[in-house]
C-alpha atoms as a PDB file:
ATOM      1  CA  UNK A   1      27.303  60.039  41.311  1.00  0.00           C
ATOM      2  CA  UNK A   2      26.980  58.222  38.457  1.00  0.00           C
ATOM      3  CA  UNK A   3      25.404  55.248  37.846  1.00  0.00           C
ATOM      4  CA  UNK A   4      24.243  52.663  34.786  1.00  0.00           C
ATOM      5  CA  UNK A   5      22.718  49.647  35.480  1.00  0.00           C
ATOM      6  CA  UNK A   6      22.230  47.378  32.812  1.00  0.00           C
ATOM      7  CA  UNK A   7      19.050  44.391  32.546  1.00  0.00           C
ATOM      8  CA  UNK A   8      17.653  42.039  30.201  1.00  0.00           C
ATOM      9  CA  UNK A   9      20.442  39.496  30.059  1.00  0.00           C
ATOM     10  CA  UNK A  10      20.034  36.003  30.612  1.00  0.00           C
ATOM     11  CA  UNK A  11      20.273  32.718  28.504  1.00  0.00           C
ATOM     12  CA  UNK A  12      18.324  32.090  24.987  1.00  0.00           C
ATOM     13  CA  UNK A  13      19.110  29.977  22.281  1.00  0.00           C
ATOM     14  CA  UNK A  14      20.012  30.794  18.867  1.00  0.00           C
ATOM     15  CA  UNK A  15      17.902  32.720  17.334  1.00  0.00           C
ATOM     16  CA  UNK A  16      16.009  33.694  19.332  1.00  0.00           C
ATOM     17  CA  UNK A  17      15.976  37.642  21.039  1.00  0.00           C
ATOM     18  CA  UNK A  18      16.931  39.567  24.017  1.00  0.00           C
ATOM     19  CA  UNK A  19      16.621  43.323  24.938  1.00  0.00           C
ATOM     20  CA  UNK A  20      19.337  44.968  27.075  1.00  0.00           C
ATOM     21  CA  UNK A  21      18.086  48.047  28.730  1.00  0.00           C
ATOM     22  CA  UNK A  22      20.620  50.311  30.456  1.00  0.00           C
ATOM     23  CA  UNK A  23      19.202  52.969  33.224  1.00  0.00           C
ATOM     24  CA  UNK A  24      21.488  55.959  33.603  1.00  0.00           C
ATOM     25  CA  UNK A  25      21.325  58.190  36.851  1.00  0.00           C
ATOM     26  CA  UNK A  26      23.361  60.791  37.709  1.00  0.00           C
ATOM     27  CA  UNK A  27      23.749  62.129  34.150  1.00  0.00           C
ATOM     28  CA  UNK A  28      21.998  63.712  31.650  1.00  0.00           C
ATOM     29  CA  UNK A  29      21.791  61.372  28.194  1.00  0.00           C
ATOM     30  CA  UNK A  30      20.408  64.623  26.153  1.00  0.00           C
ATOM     31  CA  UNK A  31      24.531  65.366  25.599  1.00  0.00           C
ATOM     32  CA  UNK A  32      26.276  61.765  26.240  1.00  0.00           C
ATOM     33  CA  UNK A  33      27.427  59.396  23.451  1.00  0.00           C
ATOM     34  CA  UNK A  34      26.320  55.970  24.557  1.00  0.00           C
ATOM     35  CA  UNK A  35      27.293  52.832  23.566  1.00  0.00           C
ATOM     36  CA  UNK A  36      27.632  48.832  24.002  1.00  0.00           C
ATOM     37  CA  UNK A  37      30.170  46.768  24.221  1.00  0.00           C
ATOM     38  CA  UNK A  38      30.926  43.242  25.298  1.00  0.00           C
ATOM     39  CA  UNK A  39      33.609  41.188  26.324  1.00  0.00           C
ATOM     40  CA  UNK A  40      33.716  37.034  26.231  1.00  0.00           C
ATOM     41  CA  UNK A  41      36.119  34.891  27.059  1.00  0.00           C
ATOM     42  CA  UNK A  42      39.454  35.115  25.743  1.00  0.00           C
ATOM     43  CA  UNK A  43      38.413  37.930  23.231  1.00  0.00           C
ATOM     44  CA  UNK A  44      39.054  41.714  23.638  1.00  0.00           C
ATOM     45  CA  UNK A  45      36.434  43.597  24.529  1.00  0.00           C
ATOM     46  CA  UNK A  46      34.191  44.860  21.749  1.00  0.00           C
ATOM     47  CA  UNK A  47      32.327  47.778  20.675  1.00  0.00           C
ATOM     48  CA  UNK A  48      28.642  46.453  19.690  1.00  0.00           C
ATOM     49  CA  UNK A  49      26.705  49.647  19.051  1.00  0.00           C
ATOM     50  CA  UNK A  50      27.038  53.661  19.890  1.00  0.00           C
ATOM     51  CA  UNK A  51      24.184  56.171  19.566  1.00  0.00           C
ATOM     52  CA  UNK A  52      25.353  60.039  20.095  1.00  0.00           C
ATOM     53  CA  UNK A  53      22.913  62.547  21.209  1.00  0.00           C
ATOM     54  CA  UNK A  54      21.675  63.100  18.019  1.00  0.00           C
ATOM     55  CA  UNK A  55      20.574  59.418  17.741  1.00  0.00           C
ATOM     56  CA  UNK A  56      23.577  58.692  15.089  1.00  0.00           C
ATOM     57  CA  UNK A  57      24.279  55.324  15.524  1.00  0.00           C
ATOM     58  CA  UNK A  58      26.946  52.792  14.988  1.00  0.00           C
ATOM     59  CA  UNK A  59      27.047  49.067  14.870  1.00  0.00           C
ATOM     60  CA  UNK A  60      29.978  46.699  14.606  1.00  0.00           C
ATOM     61  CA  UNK A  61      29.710  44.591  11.076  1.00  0.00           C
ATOM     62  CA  UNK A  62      29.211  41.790  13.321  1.00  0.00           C
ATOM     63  CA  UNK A  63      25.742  42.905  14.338  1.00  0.00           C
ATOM     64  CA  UNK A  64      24.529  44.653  11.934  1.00  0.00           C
ATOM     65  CA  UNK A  65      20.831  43.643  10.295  1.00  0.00           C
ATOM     66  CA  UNK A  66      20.285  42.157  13.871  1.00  0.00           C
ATOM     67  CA  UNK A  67      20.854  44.513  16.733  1.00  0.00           C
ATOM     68  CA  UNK A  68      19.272  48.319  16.997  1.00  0.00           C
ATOM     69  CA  UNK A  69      20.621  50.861  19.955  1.00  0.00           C
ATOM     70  CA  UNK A  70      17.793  53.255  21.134  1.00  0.00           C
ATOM     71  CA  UNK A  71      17.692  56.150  23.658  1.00  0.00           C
ATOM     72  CA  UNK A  72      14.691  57.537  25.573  1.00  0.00           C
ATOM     73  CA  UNK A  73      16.518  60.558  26.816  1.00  0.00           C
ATOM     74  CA  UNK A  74      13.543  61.794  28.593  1.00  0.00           C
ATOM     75  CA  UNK A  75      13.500  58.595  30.711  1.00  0.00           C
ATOM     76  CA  UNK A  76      17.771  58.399  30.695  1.00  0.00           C
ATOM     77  CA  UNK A  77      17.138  54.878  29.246  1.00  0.00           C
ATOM     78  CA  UNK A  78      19.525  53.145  26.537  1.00  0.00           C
ATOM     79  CA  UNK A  79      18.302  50.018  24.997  1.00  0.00           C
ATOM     80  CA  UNK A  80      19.830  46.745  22.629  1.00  0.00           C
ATOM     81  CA  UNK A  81      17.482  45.375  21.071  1.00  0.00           C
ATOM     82  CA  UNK A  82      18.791  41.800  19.689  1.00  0.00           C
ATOM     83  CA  UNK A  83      17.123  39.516  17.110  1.00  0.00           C
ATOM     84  CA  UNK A  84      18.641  36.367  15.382  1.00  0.00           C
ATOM     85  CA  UNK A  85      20.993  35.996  18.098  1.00  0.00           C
ATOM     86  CA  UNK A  86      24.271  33.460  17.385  1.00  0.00           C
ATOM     87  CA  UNK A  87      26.143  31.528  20.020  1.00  0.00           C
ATOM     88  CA  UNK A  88      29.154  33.739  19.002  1.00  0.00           C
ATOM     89  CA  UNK A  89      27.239  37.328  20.479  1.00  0.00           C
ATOM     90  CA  UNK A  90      27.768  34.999  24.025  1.00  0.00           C
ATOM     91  CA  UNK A  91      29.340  37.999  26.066  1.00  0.00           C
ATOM     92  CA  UNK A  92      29.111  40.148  29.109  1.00  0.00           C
ATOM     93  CA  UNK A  93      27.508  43.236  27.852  1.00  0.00           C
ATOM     94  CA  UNK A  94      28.288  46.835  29.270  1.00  0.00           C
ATOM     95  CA  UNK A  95      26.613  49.960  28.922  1.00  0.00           C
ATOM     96  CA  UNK A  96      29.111  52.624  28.673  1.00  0.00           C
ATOM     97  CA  UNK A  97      28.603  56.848  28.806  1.00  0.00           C
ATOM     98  CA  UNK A  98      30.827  59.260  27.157  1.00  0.00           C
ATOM     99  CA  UNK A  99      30.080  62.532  28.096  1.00  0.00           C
ATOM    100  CA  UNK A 100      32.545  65.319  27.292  1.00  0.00           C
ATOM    101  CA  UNK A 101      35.475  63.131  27.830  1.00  0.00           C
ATOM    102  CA  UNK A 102      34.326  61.852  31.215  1.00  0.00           C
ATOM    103  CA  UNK A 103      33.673  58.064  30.640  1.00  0.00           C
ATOM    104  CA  UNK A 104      31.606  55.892  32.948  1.00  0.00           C
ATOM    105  CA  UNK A 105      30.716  51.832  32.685  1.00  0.00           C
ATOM    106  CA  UNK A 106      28.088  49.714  33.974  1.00  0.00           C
ATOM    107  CA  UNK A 107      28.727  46.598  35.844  1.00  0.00           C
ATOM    108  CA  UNK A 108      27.733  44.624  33.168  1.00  0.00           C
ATOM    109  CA  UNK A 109      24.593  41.514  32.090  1.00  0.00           C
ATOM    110  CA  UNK A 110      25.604  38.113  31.253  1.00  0.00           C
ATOM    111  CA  UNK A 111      24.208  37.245  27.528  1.00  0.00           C
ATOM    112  CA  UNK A 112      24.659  33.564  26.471  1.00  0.00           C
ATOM    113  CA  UNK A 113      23.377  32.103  23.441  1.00  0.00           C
ATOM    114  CA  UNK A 114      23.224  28.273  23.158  1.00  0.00           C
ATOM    115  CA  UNK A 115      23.468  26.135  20.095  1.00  0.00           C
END
């Protein structure tokens, strides 16, 4: 079964910096695209950052300069690292696996970022 449980949420103000970490079991992340998104309130939900298993990565224009996706594939470990974060990145953030088709979401850390 697989699971991805996501940590490092919680409240900061602007600014300031968080790191997301998201723990994969169940799966191998050696041949999985992985990726961030995040949903608030009355948006759609948004594609952040993706890293594929050759540690290409992609950032939405929104973040870039300020976040970084990184993958320990020996320890099955995806992390956001966030810097300069704006009340406007306030979200639920998901870690989300794509591997061969077969997609699979964590259950998501609260990230709010106060004025």
């Amino acid at each position: 079964q697989v699971q991805l449980v996501e940590s490092g949420g919680g409240l900061v103000q602007a600014g300031g910096s968080l790191r997301l970490s998201c723990a994969a079991s169940g799966i191998a992340l050696s041949r999985t695209f992985m990726a961030w998104y995040r949903h608030a309130p009355g948006k759609e939900r948004e594609l952040v950052a993706g890293t594929s298993f050759a540690s290409l990565t992609h950032y939405a224009d929104s973040v870039k300069g300020r976040f970084t996706i990184s993958r320990d594939n020996a320890k099955n470990i995806v992390s956001l690292q966030m810097n300069s974060l704006k009340p406007e990145d306030t979200a639920v953030y998901y870690c989300h696996a794509n591997r061969f088709g077969n997609e699979f979401w964590g259950q998501g850390t609260q990230v709010t970022v106060s004025s």
